[in-house]
Protein backbone atom coordinates (compact mmCIF):
# COMPACT_ATOMS: atom_id res chain seq x y z
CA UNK A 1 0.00 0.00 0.00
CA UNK A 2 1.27 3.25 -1.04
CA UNK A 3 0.64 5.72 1.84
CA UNK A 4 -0.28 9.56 -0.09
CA UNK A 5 -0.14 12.47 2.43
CA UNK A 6 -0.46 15.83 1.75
CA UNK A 7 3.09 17.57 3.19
CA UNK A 8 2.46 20.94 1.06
CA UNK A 9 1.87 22.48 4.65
CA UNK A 10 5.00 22.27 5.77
CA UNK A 11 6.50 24.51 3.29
CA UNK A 12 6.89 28.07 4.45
CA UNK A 13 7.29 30.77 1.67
CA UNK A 14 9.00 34.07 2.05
CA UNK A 15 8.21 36.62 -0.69
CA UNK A 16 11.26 38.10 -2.81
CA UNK A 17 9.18 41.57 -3.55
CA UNK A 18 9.87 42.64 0.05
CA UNK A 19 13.78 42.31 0.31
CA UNK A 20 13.86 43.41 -3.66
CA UNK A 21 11.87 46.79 -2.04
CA UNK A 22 14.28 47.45 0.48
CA UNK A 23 17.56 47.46 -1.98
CA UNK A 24 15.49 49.68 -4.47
CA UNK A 25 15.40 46.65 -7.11
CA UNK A 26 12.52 46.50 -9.38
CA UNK A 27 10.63 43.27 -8.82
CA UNK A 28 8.60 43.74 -12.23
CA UNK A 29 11.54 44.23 -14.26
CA UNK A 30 14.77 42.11 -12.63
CA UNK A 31 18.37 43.93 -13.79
CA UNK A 32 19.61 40.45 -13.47
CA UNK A 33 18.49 36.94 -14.53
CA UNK A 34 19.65 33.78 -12.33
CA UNK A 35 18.46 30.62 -10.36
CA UNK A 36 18.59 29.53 -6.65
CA UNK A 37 20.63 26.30 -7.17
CA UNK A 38 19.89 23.69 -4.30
CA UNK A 39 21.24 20.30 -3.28
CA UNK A 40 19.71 18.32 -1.00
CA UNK A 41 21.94 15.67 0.35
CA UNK A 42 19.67 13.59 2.84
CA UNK A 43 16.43 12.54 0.50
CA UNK A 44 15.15 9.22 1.31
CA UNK A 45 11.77 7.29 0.95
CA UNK A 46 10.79 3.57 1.21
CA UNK A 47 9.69 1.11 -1.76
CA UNK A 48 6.91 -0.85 -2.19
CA UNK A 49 8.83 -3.48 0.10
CA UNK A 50 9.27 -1.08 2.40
CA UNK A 51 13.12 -0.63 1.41
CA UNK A 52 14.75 2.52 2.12
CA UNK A 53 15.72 4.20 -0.46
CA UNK A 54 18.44 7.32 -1.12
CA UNK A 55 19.44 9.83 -3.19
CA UNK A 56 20.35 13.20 -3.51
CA UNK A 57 18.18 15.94 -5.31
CA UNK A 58 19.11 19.36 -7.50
CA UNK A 59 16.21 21.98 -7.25
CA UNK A 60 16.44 25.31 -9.00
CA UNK A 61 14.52 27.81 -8.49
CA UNK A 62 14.30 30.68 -11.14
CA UNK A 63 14.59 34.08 -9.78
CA UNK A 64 11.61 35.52 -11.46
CA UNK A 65 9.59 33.13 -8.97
CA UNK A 66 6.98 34.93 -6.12
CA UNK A 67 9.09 34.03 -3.49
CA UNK A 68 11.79 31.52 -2.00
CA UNK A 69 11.21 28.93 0.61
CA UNK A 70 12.53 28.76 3.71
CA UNK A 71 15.42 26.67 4.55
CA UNK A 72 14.54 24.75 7.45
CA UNK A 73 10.70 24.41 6.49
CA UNK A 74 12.35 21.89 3.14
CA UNK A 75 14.15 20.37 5.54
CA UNK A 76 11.16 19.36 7.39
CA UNK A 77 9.22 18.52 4.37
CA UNK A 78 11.81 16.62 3.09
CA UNK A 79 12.29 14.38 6.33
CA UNK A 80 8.95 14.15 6.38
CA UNK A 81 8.75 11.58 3.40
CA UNK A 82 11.07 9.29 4.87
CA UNK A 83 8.69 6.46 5.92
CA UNK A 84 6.38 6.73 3.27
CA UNK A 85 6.44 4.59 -0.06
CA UNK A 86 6.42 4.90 -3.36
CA UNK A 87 6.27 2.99 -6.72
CA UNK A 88 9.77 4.89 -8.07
CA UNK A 89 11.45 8.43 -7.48
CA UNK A 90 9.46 9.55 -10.39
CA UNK A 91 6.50 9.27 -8.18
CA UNK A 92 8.39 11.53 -5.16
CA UNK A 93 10.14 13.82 -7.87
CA UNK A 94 6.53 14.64 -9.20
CA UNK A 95 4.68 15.55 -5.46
CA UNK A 96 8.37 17.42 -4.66
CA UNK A 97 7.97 19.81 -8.45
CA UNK A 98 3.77 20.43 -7.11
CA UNK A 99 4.56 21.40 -4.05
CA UNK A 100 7.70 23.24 -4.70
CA UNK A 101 5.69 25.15 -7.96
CA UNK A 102 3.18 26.01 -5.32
CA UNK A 103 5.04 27.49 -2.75
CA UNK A 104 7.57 30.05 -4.58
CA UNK A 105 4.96 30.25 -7.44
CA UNK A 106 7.09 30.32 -10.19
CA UNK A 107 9.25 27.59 -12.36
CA UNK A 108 11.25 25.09 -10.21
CA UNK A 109 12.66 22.35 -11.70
CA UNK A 110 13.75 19.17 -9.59
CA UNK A 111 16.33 16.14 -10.26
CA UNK A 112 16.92 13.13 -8.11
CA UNK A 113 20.01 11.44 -8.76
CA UNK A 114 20.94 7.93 -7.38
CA UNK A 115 24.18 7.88 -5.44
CA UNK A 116 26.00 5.46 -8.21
CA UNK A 117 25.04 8.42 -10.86
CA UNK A 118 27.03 10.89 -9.14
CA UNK A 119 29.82 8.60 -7.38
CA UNK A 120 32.72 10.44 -9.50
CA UNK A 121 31.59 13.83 -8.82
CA UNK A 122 35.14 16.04 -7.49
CA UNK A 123 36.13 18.36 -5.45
CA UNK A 124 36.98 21.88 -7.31
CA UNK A 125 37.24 25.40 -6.88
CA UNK A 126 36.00 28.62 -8.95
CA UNK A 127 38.42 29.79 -11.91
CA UNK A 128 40.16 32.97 -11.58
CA UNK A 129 41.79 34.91 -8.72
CA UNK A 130 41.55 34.50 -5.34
CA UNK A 131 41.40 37.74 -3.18
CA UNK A 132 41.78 36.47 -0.10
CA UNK A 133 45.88 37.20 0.23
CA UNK A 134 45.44 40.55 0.45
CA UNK A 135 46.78 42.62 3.26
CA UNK A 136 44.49 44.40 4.69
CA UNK A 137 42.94 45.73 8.14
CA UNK A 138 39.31 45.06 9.09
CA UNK A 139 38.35 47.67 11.44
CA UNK A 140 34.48 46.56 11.57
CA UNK A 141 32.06 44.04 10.70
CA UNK A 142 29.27 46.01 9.86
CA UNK A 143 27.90 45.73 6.22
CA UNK A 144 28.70 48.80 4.15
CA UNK A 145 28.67 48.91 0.79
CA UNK A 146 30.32 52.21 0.52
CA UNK A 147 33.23 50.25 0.84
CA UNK A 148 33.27 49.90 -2.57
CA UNK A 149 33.44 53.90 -3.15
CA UNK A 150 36.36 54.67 -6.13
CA UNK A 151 37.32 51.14 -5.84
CA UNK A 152 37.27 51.23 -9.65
CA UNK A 153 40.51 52.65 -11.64
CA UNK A 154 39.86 54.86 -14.22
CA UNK A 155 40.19 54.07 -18.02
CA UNK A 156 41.62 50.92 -17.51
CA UNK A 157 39.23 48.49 -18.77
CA UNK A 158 39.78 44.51 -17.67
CA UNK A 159 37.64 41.01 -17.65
CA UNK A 160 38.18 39.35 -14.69
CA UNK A 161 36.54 36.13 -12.50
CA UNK A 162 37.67 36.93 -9.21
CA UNK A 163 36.37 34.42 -6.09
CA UNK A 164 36.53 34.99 -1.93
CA UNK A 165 36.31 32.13 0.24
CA UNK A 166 35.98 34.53 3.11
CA UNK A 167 32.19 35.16 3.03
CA UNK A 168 29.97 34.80 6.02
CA UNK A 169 26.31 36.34 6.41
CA UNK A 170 23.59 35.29 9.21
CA UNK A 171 20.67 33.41 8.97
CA UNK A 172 17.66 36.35 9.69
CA UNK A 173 15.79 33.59 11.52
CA UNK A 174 18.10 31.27 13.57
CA UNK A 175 21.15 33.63 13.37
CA UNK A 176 23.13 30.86 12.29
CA UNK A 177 26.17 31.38 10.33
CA UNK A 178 26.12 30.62 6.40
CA UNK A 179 29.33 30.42 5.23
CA UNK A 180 30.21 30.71 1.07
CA UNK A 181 32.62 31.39 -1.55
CA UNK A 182 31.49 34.25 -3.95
CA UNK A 183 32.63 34.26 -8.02
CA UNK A 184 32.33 37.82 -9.26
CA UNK A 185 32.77 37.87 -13.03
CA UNK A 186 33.09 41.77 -14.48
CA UNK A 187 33.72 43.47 -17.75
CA UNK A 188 34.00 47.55 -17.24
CA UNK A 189 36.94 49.47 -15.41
CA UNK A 190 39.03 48.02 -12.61
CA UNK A 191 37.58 47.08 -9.54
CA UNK A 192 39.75 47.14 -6.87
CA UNK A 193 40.85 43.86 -5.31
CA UNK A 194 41.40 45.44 -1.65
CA UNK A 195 38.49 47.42 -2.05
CA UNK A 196 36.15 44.22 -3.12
CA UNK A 197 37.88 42.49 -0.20
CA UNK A 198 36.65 44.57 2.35
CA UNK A 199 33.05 44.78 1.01
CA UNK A 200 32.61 41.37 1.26
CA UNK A 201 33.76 40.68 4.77
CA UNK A 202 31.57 43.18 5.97
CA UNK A 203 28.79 41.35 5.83
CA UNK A 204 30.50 39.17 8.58
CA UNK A 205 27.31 40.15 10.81
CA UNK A 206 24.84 40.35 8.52
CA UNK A 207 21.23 39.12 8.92
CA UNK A 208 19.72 38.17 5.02
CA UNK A 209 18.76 35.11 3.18
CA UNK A 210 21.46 33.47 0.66
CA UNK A 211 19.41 34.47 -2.31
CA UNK A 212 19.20 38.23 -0.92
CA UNK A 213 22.85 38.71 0.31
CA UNK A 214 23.95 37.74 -3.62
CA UNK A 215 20.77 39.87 -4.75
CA UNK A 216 22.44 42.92 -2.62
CA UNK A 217 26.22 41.88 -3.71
CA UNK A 218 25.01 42.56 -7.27
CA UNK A 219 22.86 45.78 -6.89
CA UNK A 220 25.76 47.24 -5.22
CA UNK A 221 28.78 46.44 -7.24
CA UNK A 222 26.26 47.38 -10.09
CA UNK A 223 25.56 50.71 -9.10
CA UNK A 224 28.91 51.88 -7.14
CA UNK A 225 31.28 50.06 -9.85
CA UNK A 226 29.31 50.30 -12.79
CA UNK A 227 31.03 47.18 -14.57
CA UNK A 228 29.28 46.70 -18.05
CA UNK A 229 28.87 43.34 -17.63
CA UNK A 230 28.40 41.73 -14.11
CA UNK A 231 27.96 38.22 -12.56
CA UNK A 232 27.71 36.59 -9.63
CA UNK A 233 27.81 33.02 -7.39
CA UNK A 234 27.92 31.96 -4.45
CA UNK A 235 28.22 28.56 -3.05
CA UNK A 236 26.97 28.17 0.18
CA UNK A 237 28.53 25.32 2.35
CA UNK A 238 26.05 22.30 3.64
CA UNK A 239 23.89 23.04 6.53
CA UNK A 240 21.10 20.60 7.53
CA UNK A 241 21.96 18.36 4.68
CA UNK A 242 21.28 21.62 2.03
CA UNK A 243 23.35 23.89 0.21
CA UNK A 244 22.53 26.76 -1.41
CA UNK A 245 23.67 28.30 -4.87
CA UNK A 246 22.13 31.56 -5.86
CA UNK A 247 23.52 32.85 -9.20
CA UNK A 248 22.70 36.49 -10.50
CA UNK A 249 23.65 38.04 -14.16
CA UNK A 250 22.96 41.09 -16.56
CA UNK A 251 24.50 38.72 -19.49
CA UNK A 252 23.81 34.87 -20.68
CA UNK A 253 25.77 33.24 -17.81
CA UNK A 254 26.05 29.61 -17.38
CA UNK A 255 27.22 28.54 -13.66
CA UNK A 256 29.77 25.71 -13.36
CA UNK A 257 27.98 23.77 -11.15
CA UNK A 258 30.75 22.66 -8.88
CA UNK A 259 30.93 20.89 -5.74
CA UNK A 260 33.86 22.82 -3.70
CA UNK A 261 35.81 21.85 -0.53
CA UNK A 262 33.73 22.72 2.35
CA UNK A 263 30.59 21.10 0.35
């Protein structure tokens, strides 16, 4: 006997429009396209035997949806499955896409891979420079984006990827630390590597969702810098068997959807 329960309730939404608001981006008409790139690590189920059953899952969620959901609600959903059976993952996979299409309202899309179809899967990193080496002096921790004033050099025009392991923001609900590595990838004048640095650690004691902290980090270097063409991802590391890749661009941009170290 298959057991069907309805576990849409569990799902708590949390609407972009109001964060988008706040940083003075137009919700009707995004500067940026991207997708909130999610891996869950700990799906299971039973089958008809009453087997477990595991795999991991990739959900992305376009940014043009109503809202995002919140972390530790999918968590609970997801757990929530685990002693319930079904014919095949198509079956799950299908009640996951519903529920998931329901609660952002918008276009999700959502892969389960078995563990055997993703055994070879490596540890990498981002391409381009690191920042990290520079010498610098962090006086506070406090998130200021005028950090980024004249951080660009004049008439000298450069492509760059350039990537941070240093990032840190808070959790707005449990204050709990979310740590990530952020890819910027610019065409325009120089931005300053020191200046770009600081910037980033000082959202150290930040309180914002993963999805808005790369929303902000892309409004700002957009309107302080001015690049011409501007990209970025982040790669948030595991928590609660989830991690969390938001990706924002004014150009075609196609994420390399790495695992890296701390994931």
């Amino acid at each position: 006997m298959i057991f069907k329960i309805n576990q849409f309730h569990l799902l708590q939404s949390i609407p972009r429009k109001k964060h988008r608001i706040q940083i003075k981006i137009n919700h009707a008409n995004l500067p940026f396209i991207g997708k909130d790139v999610w891996t869950l690590y700990e799906i299971s189920w039973l089958n008809l035997n009453g087997v477990p059953q595991v795999a991991i899952a990739k959900i992305e969620f376009n940014s043009t949806t109503e809202n995002i959901v919140e972390s530790k609600s999918l968590k609970i959903y997801v757990n929530s499955f685990n002693q319930i059976k079904f014919k095949n993952r198509r079956n799950l996979i299908e009640i996951f896409t519903s529920d998931l299409n329901k609660c952002v309202t918008g276009e999700v899309s959502v892969k389960f891979f078995y563990l055997h179809e993703i055994e070879n899967l490596g540890i990498s990193k981002f391409s381009g420079t690191c920042i990290d080496n520079k010498n610098i002096a962090i006086k506070s921790y406090n998130y200021n984006k005028l950090l980024l004033k004249n951080c660009s050099k004049k008439n000298k025009i450069v492509i760059e990827s350039l990537y941070s392991n240093l990032f840190k923001s808070n959790c707005p609900i449990t204050n709990q630390p979310d740590w990530a590595s952020i890819n910027i990838v610019y065409s325009g004048q120089k931005i300053s590597h020191i200046a770009l640095l600081k910037y980033l650690v000082s959202f150290r004691n930040h309180n914002e969702f993963h999805e808005e902290c790369i929303e902000r980090i892309f409004n700002d270097i957009q309107e302080i810098c001015n690049p011409q063409k501007l990209s970025i991802y982040a790669r948030y590391t595991r928590r609660g068997g989830i991690d969390i890749n938001p990706w924002r661009s004014n150009i075609f941009f196609e994420p390399n959807l790495i695992r890296l170290a701390r994931q």
